[in-house]
C-alpha atoms as a PDB file:
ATOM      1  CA  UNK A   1     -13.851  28.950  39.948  1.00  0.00           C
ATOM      2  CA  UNK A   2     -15.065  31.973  37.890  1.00  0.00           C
ATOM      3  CA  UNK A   3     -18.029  30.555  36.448  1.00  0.00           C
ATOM      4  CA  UNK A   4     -17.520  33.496  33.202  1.00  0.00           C
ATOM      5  CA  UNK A   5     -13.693  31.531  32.945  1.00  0.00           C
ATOM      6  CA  UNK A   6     -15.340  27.994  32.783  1.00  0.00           C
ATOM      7  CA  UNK A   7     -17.852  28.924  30.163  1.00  0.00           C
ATOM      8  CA  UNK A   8     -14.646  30.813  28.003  1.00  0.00           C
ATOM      9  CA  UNK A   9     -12.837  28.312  28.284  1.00  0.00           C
ATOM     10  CA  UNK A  10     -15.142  25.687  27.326  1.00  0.00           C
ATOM     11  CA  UNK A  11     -16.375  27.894  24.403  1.00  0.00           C
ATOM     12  CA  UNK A  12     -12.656  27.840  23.207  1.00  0.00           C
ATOM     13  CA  UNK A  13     -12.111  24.164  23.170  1.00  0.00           C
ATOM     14  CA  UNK A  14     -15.399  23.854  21.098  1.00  0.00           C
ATOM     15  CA  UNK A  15     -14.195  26.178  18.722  1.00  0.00           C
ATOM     16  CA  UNK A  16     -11.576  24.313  18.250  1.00  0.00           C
ATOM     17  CA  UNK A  17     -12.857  20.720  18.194  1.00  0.00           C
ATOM     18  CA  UNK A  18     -15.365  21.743  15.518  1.00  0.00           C
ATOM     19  CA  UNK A  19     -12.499  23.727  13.611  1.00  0.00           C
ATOM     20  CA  UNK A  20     -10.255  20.701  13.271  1.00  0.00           C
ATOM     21  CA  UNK A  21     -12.239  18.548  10.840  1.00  0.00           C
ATOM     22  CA  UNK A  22     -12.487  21.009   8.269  1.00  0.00           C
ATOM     23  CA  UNK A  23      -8.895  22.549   8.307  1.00  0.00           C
ATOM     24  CA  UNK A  24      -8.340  18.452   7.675  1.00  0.00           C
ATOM     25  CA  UNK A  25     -10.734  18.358   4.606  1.00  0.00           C
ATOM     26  CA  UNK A  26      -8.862  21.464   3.396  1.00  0.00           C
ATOM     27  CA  UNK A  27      -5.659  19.247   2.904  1.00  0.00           C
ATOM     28  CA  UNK A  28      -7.822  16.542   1.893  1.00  0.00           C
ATOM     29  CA  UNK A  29      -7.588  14.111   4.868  1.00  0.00           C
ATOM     30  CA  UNK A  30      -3.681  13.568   5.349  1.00  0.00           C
ATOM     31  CA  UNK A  31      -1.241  15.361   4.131  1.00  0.00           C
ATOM     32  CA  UNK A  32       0.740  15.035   1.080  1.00  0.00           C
ATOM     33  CA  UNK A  33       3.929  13.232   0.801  1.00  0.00           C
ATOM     34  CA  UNK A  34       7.045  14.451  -0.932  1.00  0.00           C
ATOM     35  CA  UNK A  35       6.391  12.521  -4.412  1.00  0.00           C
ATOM     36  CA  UNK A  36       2.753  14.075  -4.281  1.00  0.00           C
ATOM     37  CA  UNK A  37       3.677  17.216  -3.623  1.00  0.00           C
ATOM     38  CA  UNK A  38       6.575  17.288  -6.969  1.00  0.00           C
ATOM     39  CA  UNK A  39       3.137  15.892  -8.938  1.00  0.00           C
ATOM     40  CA  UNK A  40       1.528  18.500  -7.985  1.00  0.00           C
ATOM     41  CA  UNK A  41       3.815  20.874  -9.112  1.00  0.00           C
ATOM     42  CA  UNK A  42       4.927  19.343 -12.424  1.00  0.00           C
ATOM     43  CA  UNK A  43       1.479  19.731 -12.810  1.00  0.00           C
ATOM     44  CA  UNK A  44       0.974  23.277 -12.409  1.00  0.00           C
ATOM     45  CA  UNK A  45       4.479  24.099 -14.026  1.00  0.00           C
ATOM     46  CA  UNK A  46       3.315  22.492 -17.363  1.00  0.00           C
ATOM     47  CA  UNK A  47       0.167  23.480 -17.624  1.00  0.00           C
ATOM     48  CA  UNK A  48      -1.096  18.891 -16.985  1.00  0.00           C
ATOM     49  CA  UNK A  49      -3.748  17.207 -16.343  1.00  0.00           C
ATOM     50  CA  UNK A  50      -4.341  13.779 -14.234  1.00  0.00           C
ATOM     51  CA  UNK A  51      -5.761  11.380 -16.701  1.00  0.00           C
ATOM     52  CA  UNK A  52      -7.305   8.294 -15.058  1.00  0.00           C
ATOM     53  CA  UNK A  53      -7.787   4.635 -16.291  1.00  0.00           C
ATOM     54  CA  UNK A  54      -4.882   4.926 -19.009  1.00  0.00           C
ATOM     55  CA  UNK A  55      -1.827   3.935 -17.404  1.00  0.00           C
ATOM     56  CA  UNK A  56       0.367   0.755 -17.554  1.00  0.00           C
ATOM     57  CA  UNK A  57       1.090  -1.438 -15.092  1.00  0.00           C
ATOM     58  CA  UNK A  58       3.753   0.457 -12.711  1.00  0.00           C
ATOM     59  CA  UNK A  59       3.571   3.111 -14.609  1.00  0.00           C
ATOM     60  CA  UNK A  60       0.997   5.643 -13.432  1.00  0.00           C
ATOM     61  CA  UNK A  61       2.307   9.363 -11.867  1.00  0.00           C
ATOM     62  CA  UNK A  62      -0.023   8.905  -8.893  1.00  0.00           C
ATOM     63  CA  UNK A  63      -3.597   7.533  -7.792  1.00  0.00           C
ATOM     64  CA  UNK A  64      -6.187   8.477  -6.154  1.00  0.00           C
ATOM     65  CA  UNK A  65      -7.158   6.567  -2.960  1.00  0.00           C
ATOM     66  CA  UNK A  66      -5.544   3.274  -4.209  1.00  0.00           C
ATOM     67  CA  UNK A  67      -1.909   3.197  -2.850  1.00  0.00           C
ATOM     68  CA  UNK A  68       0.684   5.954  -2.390  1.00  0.00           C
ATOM     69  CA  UNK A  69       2.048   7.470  -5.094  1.00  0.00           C
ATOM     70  CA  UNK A  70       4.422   6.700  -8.648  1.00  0.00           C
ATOM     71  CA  UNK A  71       4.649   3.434  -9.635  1.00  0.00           C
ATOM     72  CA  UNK A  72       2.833   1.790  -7.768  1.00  0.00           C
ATOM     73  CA  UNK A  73      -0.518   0.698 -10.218  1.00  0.00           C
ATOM     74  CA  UNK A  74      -0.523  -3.081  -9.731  1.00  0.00           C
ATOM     75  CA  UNK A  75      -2.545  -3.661 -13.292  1.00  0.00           C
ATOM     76  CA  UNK A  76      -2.884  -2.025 -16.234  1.00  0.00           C
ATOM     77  CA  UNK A  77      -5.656   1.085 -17.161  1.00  0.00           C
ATOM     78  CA  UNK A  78      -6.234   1.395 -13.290  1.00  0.00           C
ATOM     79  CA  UNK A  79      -9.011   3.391 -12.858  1.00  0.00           C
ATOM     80  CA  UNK A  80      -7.804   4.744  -9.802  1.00  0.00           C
ATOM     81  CA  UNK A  81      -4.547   5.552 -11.111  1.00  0.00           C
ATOM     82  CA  UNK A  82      -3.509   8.519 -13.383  1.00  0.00           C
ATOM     83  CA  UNK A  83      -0.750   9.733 -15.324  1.00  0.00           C
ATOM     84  CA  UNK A  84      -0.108  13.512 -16.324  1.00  0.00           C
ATOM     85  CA  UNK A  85      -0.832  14.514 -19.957  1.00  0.00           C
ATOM     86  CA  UNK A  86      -0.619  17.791 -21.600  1.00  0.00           C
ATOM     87  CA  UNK A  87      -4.751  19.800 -20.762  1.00  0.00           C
ATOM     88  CA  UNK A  88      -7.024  18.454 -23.489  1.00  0.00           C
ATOM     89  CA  UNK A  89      -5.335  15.292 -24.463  1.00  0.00           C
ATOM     90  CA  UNK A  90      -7.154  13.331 -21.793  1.00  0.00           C
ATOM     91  CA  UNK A  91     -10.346  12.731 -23.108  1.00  0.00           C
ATOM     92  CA  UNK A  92      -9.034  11.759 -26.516  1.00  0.00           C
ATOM     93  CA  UNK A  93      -7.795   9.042 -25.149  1.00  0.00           C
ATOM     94  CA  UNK A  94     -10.094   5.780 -24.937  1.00  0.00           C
ATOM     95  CA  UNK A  95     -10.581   5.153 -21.821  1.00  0.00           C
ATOM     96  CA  UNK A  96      -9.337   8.216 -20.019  1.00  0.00           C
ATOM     97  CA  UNK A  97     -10.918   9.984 -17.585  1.00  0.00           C
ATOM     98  CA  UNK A  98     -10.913  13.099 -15.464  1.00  0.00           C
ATOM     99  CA  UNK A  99     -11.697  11.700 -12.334  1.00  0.00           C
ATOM    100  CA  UNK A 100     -11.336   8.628 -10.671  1.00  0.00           C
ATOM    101  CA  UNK A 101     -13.933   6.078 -10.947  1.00  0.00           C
END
């Protein structure tokens, strides 16, 4: 074999080993599912902000890390979960935070 072929080609499946890991950072780790993605753009659409450690029990938009999506907060003013709120009201709010903790 072409020894300038084996080196190409070997070159190429580098690139793309090392390429991999970041295009998964970029959509940070796994994709998002359907009830993430409508978050996300209620989010964007009106101008909200994710506002962790407030939310009821079972009441919380999303989370962060802790299970999958709405809903789903298994105690009250989870840390990990949030719930949208209009930019600014967050951190009027005892206990709320921008980021999860």
């Amino acid at each position: 074999m072409n020894s300038t072929l084996v080196i190409a080609t070997l070159a190429a499946a580098v690139g793309l080993a090392l390429s991999a890991p970041a295009h998964a950072q970029d959509k940070g780790g796994k994709p998002m599912n359907k009830e993430q993605q409508m978050t996300m753009e209620r989010m964007t659409k009106n101008n909200l902000e994710q506002c962790y450690g407030i939310a009821a029990r079972s009441k919380n938009d999303c989370a962060e890390g802790a299970h999958s999506c709405v809903g789903q907060a298994t105690h009250d003013r989870d840390k990990a979960s949030f719930v949208l709120l209009p930019k600014g009201d967050c951190q009027k709010i005892a206990g709320g935070s921008q980021k999860a903790s």
